[in-house]
PDB file of N, CA and C in Angstrom:
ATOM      1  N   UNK A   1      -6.486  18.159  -2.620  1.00  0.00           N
ATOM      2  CA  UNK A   1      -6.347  17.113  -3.601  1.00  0.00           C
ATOM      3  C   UNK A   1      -7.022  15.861  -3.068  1.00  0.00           C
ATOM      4  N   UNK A   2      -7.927  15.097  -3.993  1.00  0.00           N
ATOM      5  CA  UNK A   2      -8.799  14.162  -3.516  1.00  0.00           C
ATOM      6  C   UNK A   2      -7.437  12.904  -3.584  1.00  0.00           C
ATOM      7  N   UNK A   3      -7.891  11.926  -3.379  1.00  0.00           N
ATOM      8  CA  UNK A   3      -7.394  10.585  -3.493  1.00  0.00           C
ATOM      9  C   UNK A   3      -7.845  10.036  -4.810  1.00  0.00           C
ATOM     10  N   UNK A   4      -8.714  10.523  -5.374  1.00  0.00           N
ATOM     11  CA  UNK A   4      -9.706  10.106  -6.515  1.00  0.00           C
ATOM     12  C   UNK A   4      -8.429  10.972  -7.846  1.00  0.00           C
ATOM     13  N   UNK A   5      -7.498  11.635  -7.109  1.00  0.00           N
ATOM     14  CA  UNK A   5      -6.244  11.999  -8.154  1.00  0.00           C
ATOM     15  C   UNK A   5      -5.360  11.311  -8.501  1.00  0.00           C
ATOM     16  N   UNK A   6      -5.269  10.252  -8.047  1.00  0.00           N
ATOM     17  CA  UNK A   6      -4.183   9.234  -7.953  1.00  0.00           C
ATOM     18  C   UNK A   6      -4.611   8.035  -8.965  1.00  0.00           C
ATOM     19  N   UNK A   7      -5.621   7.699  -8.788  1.00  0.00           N
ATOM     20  CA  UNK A   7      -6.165   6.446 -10.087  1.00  0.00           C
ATOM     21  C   UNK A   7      -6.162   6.853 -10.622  1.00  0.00           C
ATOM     22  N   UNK A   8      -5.202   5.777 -11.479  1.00  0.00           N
ATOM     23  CA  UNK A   8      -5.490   5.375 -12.559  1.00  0.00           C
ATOM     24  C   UNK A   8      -6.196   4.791 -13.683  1.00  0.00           C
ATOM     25  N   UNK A   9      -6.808   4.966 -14.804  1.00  0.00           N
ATOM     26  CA  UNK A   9      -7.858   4.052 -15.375  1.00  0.00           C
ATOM     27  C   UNK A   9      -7.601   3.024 -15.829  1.00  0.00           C
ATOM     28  N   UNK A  10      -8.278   2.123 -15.919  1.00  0.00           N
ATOM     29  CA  UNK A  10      -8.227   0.901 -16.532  1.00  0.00           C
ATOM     30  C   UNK A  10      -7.211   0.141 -17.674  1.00  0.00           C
ATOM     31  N   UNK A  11      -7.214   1.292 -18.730  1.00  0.00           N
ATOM     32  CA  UNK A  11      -6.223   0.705 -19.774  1.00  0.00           C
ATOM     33  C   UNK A  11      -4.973   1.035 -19.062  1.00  0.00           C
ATOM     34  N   UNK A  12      -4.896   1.970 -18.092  1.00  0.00           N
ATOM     35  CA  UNK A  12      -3.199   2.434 -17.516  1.00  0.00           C
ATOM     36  C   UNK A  12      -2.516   1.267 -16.187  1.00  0.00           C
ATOM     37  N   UNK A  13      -3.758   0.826 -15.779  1.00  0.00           N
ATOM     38  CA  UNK A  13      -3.352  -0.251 -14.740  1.00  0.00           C
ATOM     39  C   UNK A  13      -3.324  -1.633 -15.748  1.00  0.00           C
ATOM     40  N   UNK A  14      -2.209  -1.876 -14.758  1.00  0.00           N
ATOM     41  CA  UNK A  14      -1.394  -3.250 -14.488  1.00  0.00           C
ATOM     42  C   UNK A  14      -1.384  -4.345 -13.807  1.00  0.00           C
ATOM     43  N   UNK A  15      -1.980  -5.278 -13.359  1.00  0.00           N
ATOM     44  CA  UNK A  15      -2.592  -6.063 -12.155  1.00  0.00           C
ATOM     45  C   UNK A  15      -1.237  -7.397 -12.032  1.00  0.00           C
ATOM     46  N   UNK A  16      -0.231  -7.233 -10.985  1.00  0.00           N
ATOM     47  CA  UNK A  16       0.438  -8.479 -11.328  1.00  0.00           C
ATOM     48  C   UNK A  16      -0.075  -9.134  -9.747  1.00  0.00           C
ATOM     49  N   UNK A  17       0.315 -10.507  -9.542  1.00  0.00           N
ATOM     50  CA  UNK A  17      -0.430 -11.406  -8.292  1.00  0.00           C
ATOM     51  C   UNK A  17       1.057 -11.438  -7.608  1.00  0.00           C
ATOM     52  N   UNK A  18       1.043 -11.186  -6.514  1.00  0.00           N
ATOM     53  CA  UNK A  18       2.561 -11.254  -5.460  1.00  0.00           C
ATOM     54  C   UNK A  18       1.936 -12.721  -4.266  1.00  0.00           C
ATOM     55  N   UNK A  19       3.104 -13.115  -4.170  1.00  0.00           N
ATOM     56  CA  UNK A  19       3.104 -13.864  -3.445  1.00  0.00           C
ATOM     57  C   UNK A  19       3.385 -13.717  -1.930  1.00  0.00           C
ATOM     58  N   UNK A  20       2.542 -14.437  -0.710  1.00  0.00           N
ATOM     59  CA  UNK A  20       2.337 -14.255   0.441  1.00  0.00           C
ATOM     60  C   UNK A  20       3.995 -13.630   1.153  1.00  0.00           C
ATOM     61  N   UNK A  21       5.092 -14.197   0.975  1.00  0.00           N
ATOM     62  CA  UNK A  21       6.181 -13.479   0.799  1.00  0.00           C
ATOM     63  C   UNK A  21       7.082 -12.434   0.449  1.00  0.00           C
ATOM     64  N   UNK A  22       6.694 -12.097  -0.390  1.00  0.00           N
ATOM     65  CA  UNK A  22       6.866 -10.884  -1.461  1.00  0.00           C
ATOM     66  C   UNK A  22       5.531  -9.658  -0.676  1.00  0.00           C
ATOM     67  N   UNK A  23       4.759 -10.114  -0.681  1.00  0.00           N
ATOM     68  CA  UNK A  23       3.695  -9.282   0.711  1.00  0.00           C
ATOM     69  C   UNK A  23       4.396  -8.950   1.814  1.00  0.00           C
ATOM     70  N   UNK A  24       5.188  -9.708   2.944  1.00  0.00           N
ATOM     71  CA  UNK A  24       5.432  -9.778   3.801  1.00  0.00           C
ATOM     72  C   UNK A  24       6.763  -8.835   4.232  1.00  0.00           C
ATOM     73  N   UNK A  25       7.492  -8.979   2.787  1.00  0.00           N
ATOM     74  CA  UNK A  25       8.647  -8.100   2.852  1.00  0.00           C
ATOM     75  C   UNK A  25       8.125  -6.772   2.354  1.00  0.00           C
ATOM     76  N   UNK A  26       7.076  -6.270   1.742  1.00  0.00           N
ATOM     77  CA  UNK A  26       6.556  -4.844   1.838  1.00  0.00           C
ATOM     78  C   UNK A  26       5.902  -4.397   3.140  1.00  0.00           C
ATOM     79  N   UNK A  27       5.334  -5.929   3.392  1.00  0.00           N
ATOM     80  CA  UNK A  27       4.413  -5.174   4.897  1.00  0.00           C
ATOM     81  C   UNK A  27       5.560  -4.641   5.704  1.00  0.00           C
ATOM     82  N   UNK A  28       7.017  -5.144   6.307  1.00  0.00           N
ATOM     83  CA  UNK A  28       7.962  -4.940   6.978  1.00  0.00           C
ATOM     84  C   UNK A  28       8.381  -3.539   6.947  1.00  0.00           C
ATOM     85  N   UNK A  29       8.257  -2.870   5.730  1.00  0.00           N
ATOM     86  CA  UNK A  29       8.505  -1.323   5.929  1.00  0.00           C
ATOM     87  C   UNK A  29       7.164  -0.212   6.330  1.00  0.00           C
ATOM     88  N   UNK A  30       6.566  -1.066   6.656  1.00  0.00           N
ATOM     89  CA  UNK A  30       4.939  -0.209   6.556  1.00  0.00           C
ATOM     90  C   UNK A  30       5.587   0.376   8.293  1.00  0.00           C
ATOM     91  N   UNK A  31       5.452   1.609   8.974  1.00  0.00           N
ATOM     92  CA  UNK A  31       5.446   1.918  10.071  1.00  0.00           C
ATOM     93  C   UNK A  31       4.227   2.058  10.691  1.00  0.00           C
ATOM     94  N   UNK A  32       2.951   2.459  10.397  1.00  0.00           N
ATOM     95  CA  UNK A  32       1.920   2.871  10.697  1.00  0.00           C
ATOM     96  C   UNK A  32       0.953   2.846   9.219  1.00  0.00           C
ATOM     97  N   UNK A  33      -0.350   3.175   9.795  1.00  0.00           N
ATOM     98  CA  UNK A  33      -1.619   3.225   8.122  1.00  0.00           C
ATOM     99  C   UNK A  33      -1.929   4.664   8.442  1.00  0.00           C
ATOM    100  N   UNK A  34      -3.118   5.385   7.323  1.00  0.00           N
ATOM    101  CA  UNK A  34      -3.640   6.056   7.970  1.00  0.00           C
ATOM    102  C   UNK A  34      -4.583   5.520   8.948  1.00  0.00           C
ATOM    103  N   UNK A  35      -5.363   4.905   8.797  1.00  0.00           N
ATOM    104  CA  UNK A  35      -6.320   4.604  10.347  1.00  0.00           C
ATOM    105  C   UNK A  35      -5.509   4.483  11.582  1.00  0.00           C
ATOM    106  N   UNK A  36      -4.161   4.686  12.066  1.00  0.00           N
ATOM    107  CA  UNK A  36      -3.803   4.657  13.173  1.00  0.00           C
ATOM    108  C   UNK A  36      -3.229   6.285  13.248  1.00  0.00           C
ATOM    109  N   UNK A  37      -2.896   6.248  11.901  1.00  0.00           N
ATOM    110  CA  UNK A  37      -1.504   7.625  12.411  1.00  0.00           C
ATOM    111  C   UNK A  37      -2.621   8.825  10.685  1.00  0.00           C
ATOM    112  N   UNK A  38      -3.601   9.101  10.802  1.00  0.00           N
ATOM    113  CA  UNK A  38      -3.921  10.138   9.703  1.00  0.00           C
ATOM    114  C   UNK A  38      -3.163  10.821   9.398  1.00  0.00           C
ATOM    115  N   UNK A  39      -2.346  11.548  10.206  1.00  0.00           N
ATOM    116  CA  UNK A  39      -1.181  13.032   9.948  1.00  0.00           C
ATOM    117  C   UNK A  39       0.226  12.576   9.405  1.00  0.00           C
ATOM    118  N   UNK A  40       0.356  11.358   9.799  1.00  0.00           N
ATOM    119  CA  UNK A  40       1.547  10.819   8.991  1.00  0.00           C
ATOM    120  C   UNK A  40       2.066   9.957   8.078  1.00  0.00           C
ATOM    121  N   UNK A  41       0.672   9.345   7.824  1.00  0.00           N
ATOM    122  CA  UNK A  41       0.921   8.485   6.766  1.00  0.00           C
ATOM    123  C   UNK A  41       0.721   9.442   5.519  1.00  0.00           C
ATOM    124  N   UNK A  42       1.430   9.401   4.619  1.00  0.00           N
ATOM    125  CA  UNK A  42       2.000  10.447   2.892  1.00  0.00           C
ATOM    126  C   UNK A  42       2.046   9.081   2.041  1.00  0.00           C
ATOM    127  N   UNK A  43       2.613   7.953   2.150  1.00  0.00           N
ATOM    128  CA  UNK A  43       3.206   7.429   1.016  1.00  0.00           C
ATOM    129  C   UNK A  43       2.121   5.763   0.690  1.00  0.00           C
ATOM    130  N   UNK A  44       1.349   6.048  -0.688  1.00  0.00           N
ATOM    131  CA  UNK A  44       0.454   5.193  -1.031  1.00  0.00           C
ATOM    132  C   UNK A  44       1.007   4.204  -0.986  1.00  0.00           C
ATOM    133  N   UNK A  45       0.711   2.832  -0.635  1.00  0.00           N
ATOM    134  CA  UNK A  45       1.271   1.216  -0.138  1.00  0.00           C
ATOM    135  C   UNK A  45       1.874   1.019  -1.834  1.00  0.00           C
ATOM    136  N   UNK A  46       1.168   1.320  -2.725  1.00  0.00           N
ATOM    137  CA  UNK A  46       1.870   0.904  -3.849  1.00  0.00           C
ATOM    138  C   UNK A  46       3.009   1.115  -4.275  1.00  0.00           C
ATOM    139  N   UNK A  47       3.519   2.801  -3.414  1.00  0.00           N
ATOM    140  CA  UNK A  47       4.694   2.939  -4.083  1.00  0.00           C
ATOM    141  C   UNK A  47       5.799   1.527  -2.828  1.00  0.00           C
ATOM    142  N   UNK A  48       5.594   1.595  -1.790  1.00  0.00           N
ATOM    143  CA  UNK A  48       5.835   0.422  -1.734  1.00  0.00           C
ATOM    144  C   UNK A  48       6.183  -0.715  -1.653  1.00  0.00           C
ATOM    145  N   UNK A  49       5.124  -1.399  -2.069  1.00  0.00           N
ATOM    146  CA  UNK A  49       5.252  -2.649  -3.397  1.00  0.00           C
ATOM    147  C   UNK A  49       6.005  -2.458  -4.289  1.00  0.00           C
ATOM    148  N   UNK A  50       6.332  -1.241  -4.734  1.00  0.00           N
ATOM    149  CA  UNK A  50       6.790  -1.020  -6.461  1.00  0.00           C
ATOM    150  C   UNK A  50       8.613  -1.137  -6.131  1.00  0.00           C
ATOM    151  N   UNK A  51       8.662  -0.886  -4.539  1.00  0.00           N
ATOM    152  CA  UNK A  51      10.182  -0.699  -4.139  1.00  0.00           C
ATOM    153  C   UNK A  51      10.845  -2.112  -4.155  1.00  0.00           C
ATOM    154  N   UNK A  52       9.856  -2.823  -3.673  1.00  0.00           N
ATOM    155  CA  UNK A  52      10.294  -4.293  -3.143  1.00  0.00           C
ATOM    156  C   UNK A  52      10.047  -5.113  -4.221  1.00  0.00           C
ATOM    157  N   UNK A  53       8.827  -4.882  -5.292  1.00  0.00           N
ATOM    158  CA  UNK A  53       8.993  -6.431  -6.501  1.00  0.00           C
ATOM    159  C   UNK A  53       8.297  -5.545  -7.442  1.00  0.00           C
ATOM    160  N   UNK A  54       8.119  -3.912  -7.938  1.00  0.00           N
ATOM    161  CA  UNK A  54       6.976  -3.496  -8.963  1.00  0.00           C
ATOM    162  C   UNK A  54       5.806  -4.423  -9.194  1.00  0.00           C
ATOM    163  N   UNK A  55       5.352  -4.685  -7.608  1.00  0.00           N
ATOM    164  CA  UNK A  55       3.886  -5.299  -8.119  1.00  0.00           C
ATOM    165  C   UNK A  55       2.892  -4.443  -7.485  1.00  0.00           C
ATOM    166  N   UNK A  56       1.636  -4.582  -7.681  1.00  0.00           N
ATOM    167  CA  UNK A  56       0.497  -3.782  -7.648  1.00  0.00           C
ATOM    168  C   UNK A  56       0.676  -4.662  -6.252  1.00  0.00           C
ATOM    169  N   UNK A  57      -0.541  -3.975  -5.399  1.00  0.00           N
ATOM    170  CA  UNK A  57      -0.762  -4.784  -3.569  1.00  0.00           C
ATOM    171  C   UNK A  57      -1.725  -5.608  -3.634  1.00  0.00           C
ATOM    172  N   UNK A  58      -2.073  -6.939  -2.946  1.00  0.00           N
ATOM    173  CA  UNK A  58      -2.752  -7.396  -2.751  1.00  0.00           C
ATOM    174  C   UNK A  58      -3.714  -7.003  -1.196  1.00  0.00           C
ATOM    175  N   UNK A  59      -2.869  -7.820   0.053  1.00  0.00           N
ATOM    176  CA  UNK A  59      -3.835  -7.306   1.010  1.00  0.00           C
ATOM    177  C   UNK A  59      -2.534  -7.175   2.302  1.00  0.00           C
ATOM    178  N   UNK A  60      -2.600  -6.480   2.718  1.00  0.00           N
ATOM    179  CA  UNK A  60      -1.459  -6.554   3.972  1.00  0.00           C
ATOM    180  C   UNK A  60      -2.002  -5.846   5.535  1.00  0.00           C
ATOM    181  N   UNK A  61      -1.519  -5.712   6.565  1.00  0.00           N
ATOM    182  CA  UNK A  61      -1.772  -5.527   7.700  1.00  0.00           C
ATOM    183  C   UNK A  61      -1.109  -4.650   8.331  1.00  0.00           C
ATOM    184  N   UNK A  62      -1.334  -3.270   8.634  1.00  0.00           N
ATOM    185  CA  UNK A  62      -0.315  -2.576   9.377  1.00  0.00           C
ATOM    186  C   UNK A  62      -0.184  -2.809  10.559  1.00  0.00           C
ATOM    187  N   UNK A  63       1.498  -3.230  10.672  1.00  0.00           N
ATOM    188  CA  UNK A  63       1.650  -3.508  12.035  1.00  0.00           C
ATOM    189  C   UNK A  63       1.574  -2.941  13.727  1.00  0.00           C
ATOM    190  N   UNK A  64       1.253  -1.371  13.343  1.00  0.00           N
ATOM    191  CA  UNK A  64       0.791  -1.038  14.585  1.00  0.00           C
ATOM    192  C   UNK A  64      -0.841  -0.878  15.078  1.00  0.00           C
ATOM    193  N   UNK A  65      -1.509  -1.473  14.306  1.00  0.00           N
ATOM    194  CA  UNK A  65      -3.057  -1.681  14.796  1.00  0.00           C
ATOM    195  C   UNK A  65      -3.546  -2.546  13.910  1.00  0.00           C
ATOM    196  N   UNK A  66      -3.159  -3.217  13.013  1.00  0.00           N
ATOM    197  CA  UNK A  66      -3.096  -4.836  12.907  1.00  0.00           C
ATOM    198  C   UNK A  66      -4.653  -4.635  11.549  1.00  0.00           C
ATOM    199  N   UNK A  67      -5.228  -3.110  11.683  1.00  0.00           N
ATOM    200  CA  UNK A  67      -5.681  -2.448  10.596  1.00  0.00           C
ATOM    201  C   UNK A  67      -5.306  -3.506   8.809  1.00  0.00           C
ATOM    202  N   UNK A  68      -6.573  -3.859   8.011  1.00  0.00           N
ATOM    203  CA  UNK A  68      -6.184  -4.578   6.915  1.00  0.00           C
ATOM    204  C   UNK A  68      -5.892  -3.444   5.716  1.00  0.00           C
ATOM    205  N   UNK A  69      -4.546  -3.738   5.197  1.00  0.00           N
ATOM    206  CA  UNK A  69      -4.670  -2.299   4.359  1.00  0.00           C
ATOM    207  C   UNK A  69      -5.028  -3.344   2.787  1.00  0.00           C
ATOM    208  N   UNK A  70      -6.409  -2.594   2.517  1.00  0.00           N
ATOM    209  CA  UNK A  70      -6.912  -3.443   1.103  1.00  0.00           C
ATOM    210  C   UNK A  70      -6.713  -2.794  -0.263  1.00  0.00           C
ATOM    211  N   UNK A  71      -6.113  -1.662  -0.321  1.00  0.00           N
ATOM    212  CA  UNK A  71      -6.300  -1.054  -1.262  1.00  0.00           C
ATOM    213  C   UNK A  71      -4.689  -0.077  -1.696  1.00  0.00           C
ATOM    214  N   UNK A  72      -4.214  -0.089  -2.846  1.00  0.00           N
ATOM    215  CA  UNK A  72      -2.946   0.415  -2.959  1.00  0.00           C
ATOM    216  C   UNK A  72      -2.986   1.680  -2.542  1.00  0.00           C
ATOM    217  N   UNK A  73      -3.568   2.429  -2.570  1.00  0.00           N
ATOM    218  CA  UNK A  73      -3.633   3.711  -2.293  1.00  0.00           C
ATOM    219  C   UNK A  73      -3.712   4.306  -0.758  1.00  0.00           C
ATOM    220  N   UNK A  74      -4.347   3.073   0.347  1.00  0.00           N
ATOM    221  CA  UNK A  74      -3.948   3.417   1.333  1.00  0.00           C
ATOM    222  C   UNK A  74      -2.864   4.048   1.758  1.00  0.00           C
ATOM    223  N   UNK A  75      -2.745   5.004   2.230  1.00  0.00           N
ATOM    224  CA  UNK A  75      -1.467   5.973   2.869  1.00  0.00           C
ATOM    225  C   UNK A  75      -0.658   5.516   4.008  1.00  0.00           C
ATOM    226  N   UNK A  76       0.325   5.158   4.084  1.00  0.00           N
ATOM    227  CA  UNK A  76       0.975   4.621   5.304  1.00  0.00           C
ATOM    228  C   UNK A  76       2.119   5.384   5.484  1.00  0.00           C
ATOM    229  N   UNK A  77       2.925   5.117   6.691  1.00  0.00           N
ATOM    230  CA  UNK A  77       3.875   5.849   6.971  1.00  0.00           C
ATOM    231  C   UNK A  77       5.393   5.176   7.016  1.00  0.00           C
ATOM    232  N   UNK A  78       6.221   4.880   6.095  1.00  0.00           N
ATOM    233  CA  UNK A  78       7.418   4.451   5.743  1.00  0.00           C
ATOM    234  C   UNK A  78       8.595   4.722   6.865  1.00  0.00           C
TER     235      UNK A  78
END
């Protein structure tokens, strides 16, 4: 299964703006990205975001290699 399974199109996305805070308390559950940990990161950053305020991601940092995660779909490890 590609990653290219997961987007959504245009009329189905939702774009809301989170604040540097509201970031900070999603980054806090991030354990790892894939660029540090490939085999264990499963769960796309959006779902998330969606736990902590149902907002789409802006830009956050995984805290074990400081890695910029830019994109919701990045895989991280919860």
């Amino acid at each position: 299964m590609t990653r290219d399974f997961f987007d959504a199109t245009p009329e189905e996305q939702q774009v809301v703006l989170i604040d540097a805070e509201t970031l900070h308390k999603a980054e806090k559950l991030i354990e790892s990205c894939e660029h540090c940990n490939p085999d264990g990161a499963e769960i796309p950053f959006d779902v998330i975001l969606d736990r902590v305020t149902r907002s789409d991601p802006s830009s956050a940092r995984c805290p074990s290699c400081l890695c910029e995660i830019l994109e919701e779909k990045t895989l991280i490890e919860a």
